[in-house]
Protein backbone atom coordinates (compact mmCIF):
# COMPACT_ATOMS: atom_id res chain seq x y z
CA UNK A 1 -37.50 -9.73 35.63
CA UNK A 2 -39.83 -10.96 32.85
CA UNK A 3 -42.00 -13.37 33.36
CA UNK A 4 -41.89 -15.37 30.33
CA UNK A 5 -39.22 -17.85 30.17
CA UNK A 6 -34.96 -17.34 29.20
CA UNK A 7 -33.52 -19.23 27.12
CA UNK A 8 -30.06 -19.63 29.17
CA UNK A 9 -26.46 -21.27 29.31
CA UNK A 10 -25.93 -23.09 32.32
CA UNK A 11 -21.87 -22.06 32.43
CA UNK A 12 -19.58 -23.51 34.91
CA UNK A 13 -16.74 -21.63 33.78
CA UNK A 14 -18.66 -18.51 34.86
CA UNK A 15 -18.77 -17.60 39.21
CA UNK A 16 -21.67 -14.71 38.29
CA UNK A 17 -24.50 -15.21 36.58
CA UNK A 18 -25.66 -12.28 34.23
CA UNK A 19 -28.38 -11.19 31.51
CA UNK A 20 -28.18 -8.68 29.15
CA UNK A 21 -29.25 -5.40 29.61
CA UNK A 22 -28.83 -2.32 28.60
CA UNK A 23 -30.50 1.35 29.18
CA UNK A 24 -29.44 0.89 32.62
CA UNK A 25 -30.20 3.68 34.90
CA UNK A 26 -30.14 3.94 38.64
CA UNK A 27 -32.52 5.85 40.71
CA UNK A 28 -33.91 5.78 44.26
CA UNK A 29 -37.04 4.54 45.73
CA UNK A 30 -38.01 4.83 49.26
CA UNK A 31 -34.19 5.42 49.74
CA UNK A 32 -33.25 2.25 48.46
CA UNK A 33 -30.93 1.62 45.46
CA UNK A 34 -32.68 0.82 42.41
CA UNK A 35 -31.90 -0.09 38.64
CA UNK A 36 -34.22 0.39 35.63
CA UNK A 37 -33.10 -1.30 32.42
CA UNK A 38 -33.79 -2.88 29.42
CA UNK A 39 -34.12 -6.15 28.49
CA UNK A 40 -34.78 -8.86 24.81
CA UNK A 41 -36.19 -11.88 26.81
CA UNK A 42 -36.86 -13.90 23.70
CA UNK A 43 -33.53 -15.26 21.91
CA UNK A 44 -32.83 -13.89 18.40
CA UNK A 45 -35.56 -11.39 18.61
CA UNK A 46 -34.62 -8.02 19.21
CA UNK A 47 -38.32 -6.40 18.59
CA UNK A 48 -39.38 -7.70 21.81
CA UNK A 49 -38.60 -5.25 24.78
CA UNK A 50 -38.95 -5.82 28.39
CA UNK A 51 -38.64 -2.75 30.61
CA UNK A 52 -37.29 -4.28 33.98
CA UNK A 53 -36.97 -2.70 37.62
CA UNK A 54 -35.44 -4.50 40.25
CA UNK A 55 -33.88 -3.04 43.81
CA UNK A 56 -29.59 -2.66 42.94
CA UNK A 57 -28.03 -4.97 45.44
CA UNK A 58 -24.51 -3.68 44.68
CA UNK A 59 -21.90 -2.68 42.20
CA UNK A 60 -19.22 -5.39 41.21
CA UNK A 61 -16.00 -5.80 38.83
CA UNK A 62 -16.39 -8.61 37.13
CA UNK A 63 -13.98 -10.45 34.81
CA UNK A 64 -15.45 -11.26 31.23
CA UNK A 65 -14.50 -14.29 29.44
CA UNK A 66 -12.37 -12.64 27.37
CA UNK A 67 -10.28 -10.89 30.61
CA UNK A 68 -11.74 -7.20 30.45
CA UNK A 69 -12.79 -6.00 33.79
CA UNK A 70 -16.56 -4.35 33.94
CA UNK A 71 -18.13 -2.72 36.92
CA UNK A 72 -21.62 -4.05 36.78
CA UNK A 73 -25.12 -3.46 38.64
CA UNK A 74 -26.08 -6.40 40.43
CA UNK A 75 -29.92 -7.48 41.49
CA UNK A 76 -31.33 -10.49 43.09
CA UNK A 77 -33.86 -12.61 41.37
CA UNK A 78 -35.97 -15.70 41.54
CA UNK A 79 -34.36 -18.68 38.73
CA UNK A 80 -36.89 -21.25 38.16
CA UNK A 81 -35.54 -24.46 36.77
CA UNK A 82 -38.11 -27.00 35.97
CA UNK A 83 -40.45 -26.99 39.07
CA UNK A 84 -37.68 -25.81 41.56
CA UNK A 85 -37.14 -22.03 42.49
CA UNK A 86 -34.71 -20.06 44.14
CA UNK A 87 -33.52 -16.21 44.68
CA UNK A 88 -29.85 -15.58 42.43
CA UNK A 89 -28.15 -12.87 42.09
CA UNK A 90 -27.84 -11.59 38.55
CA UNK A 91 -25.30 -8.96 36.99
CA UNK A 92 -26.34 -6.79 34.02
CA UNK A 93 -24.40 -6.42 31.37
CA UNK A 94 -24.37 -5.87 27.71
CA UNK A 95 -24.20 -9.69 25.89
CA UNK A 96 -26.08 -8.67 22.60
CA UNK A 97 -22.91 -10.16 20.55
CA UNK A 98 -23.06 -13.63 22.85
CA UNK A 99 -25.45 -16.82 21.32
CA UNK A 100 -27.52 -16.32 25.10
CA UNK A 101 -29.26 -13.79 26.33
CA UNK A 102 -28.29 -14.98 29.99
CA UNK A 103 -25.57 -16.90 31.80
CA UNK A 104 -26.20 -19.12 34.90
CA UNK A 105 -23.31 -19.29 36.70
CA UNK A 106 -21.56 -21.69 39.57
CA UNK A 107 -22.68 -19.18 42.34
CA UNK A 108 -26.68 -19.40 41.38
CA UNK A 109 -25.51 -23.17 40.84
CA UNK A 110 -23.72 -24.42 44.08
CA UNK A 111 -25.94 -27.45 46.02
CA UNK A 112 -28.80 -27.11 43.48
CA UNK A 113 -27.55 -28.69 40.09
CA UNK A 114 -25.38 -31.29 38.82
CA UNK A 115 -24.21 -30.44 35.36
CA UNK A 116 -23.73 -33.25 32.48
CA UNK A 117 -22.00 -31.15 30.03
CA UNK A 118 -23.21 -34.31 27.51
CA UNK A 119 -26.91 -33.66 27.58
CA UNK A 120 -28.84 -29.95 26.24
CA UNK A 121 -32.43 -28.66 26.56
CA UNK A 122 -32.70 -31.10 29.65
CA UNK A 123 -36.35 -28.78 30.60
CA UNK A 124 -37.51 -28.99 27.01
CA UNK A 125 -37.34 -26.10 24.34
CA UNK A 126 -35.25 -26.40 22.43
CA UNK A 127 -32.28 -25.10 19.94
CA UNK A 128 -34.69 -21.66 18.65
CA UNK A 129 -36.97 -21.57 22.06
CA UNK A 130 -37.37 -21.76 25.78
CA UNK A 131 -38.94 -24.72 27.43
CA UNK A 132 -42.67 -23.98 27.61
CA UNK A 133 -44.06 -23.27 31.54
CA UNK A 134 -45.64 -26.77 30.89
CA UNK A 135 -42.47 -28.18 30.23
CA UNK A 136 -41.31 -29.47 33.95
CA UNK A 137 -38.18 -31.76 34.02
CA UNK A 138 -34.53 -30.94 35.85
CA UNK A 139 -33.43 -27.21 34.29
CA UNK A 140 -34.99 -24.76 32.27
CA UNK A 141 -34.45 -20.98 33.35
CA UNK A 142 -36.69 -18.84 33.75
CA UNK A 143 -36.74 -15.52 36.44
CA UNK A 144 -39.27 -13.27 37.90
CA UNK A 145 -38.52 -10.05 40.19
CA UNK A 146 -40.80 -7.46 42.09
CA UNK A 147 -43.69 -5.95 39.96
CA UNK A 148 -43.68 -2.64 40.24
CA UNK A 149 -45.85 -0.88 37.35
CA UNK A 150 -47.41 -1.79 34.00
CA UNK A 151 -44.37 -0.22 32.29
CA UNK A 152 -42.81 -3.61 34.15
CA UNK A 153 -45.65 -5.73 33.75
CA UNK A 154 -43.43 -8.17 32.73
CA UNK A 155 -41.32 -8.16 35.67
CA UNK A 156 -42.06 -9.48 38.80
């Protein structure tokens, strides 16, 4: 996953966390599942392409918030919030039309955060950006996968 920071909605009304993607494309490595895709790390700017490989941990319906049921790839990756890390596991999907470019959900959530739906931008950032690396307080997302080429050097 890229490296620099996501600005994304912590959403308790949401069991799976996702990110949007797109130009998905499975292929094998080693004899393992994998997923290529696409991805706009930076919020409101769709100039800025991430090409993204991470190992495809399954396939999943999930509901949408607007009831539609989508079959989606799912990977694991590392969410860093404010100094704390830990591996999630992330659903790709298509959210170009949402105001994020990534949900976490209450899975990626559960015995990690407490959520005061009266307080925003709790790691820093901010309304138009992501909390800067130096930023450290109690949330601000930000996931890295496996490197795997300088196609994905973005990704680790």
């Amino acid at each position: 996953m890229p490296d620099d920071a996501i600005k994304a909605k912590i959403d308790t009304g949401a069991r799976t966390s996702a990110i949007h993607a797109w130009d998905i494309e499975r292929f094998e490595r080693d004899g393992e599942p994998w997923v290529r895709f696409s991805l706009h790390p930076r919020q409101r700017d769709d100039d800025h392409v991430v090409s993204a490989e991470a190992r495809l941990v399954e396939e999943r319906e999930v509901r949408s918030s607007n009831g539609d049921v989508e079959n989606r790839c799912v990977v694991e990756t590392t969410l860093t919030l404010g100094d704390e890390s830990w591996p999630i596991e992330l659903t790709l999907t298509k959210r170009d039309q949402m105001g994020f470019r990534m949900l976490v959900g209450r899975t990626a959530m559960k015995g990690r955060l407490t959520v005061d739906p009266g307080v925003s931008y709790r790691a820093g950032g901010g309304k138009d950006r992501p909390p800067h690396p130096s930023e450290q307080s109690a949330s601000g997302a930000r996931t890295q996968g496996d490197e795997r080429s300088e196609a994905t050097e973005a990704t680790r």
